[in-house]
C-alpha atoms as a PDB file:
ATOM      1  CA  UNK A   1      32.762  44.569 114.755  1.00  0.00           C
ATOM      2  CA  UNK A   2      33.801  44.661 111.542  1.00  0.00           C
ATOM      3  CA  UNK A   3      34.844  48.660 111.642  1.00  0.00           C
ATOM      4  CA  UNK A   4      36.690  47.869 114.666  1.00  0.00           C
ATOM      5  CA  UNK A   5      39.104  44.895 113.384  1.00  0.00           C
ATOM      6  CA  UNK A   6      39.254  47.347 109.986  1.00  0.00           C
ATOM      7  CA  UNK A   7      40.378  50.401 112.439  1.00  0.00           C
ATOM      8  CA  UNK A   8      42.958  47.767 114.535  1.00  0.00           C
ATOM      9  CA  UNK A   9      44.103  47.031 110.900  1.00  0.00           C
ATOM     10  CA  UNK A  10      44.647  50.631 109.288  1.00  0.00           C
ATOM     11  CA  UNK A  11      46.354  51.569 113.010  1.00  0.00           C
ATOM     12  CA  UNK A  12      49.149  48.904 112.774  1.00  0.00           C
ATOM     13  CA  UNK A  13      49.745  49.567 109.334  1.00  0.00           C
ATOM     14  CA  UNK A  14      50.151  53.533 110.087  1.00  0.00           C
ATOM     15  CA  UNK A  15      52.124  52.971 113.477  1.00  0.00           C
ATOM     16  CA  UNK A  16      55.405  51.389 110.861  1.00  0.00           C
ATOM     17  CA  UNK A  17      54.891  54.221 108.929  1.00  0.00           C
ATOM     18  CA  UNK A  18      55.567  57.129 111.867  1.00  0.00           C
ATOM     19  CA  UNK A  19      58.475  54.902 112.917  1.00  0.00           C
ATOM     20  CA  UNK A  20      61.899  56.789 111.165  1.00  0.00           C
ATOM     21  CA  UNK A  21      63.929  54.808 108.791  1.00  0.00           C
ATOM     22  CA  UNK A  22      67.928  53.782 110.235  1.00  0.00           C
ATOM     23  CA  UNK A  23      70.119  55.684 108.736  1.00  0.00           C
ATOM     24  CA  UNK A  24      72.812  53.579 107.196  1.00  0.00           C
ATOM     25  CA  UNK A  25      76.796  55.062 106.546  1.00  0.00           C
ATOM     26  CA  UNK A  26      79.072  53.725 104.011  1.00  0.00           C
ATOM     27  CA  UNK A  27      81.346  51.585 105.574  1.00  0.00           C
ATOM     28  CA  UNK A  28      84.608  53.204 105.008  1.00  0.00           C
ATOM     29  CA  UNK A  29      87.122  54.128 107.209  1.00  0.00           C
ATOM     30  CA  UNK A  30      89.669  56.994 108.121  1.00  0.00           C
ATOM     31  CA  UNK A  31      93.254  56.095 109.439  1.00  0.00           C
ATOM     32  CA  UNK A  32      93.933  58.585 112.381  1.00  0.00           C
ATOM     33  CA  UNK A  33      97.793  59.628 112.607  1.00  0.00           C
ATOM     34  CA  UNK A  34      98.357  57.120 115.441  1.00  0.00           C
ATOM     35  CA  UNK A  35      97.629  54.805 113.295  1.00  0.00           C
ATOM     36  CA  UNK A  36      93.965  53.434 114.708  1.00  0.00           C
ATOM     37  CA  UNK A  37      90.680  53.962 112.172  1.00  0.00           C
ATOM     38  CA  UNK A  38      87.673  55.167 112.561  1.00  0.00           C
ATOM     39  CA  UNK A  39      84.292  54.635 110.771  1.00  0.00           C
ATOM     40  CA  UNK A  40      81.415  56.853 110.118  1.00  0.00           C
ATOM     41  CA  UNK A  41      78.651  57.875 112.688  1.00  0.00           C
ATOM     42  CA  UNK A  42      75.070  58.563 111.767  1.00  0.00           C
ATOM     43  CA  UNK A  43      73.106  60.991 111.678  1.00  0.00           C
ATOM     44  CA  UNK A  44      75.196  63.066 109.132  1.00  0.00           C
ATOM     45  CA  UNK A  45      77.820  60.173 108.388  1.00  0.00           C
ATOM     46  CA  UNK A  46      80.871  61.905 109.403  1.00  0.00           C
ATOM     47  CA  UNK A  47      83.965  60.484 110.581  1.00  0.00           C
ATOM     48  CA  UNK A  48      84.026  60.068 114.224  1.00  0.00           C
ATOM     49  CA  UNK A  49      87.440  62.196 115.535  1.00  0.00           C
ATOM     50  CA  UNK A  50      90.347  60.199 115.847  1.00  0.00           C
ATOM     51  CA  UNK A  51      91.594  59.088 119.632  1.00  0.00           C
ATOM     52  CA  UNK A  52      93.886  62.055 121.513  1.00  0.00           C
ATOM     53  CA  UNK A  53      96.762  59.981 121.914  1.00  0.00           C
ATOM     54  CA  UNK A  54      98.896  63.379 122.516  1.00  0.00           C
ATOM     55  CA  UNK A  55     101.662  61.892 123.959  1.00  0.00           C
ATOM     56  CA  UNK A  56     102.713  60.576 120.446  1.00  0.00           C
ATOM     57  CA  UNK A  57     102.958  64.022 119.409  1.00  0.00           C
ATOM     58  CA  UNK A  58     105.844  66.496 119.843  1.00  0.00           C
ATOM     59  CA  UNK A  59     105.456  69.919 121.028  1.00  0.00           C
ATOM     60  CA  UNK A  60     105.935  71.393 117.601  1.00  0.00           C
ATOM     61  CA  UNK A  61     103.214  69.265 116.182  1.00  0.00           C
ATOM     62  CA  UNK A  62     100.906  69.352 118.820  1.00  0.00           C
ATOM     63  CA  UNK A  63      97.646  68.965 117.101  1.00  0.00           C
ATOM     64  CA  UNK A  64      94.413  71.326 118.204  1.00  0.00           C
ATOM     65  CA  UNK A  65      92.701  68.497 120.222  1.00  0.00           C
ATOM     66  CA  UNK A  66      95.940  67.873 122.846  1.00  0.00           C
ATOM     67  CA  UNK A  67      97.828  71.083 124.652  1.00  0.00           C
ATOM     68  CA  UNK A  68     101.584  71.191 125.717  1.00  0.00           C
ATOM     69  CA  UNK A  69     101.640  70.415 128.727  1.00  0.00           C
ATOM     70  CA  UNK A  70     104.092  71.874 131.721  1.00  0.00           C
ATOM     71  CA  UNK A  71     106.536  69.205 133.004  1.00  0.00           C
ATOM     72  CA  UNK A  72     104.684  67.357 135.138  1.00  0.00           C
ATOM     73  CA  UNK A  73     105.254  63.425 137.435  1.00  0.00           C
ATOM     74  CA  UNK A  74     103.345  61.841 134.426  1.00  0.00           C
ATOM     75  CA  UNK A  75     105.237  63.791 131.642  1.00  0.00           C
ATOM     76  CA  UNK A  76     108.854  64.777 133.109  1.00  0.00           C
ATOM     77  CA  UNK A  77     109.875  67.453 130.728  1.00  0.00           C
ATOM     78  CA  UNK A  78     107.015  69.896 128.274  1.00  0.00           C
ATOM     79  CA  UNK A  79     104.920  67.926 125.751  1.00  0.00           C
ATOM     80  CA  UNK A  80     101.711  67.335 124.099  1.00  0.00           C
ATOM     81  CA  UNK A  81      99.121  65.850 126.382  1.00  0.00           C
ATOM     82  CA  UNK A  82      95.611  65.650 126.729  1.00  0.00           C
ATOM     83  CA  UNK A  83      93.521  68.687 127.899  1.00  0.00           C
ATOM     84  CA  UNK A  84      92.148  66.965 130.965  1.00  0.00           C
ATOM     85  CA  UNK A  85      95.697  66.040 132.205  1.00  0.00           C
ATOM     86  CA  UNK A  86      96.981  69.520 131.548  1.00  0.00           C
ATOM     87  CA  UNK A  87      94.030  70.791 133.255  1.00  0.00           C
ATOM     88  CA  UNK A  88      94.922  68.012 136.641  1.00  0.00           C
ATOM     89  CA  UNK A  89      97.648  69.717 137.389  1.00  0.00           C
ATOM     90  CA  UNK A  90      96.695  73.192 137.409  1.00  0.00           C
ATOM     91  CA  UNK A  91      97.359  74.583 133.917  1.00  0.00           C
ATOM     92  CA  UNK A  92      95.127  75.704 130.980  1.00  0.00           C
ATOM     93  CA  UNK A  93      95.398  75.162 127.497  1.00  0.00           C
ATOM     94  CA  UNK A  94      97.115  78.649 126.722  1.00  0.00           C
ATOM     95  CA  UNK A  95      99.689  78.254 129.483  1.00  0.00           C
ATOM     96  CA  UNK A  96     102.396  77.926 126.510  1.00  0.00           C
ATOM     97  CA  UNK A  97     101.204  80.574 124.245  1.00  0.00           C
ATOM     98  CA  UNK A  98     101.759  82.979 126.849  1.00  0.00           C
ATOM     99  CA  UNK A  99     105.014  81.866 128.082  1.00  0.00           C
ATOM    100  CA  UNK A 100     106.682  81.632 125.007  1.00  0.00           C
ATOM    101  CA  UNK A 101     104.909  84.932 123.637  1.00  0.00           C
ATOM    102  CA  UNK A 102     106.989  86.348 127.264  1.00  0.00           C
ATOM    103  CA  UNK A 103     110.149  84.876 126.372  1.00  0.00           C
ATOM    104  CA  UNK A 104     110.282  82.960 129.611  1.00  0.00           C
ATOM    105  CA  UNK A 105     112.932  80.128 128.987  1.00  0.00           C
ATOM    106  CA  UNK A 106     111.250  76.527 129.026  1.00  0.00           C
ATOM    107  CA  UNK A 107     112.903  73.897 129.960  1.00  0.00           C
END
């Protein structure tokens, strides 16, 4: 009896020890360009990526995570929108590059 309660007792004490510790970030924050923060995500405590609020951005500044975007009913002339509303209305991603690299006017 008493090897049993002695192997109940080592067992507990070993099942807390395969358990892995939380990881804990440092509590700091990044200020995204629209103005919103973010903190840091675990496992490897890197910022989490700012929101794509694209249609903040012009089409010169465009940033890698948004696409210009055709004119379209929820944009009415070119700009920078998100990839998945690009995408809604039947254009990819490079649609620009290649128009402007043809010299096709854009209006």
């Amino acid at each position: 009896m008493k090897k049993f309660v002695l192997l109940v007792l080592v067992l507990s004490l070993c099942a807390g020890c395969l358990r892995p510790e939380p990881i804990a970030c440092t509590a700091d924050a990044k200020i995204c360009p629209d103005g919103s923060a973010v903190g840091r995500v675990p496992p490897d405590c890197e910022f989490a990526p700012c929101p794509a609020n694209c249609s903040s951005y012009t089409v010169e500044t465009c940033p890698n995570q948004c696409v210009v975007c055709p004119p379209c009913e929820v944009c009415s002339s070119i700009s920078c929108q998100t990839e998945e509303l690009c995408e809604s209305i039947g254009f990819h991603r490079d649609w620009y590059r290649k128009v402007a690299v043809s010299g096709t006017a854009i209006t």
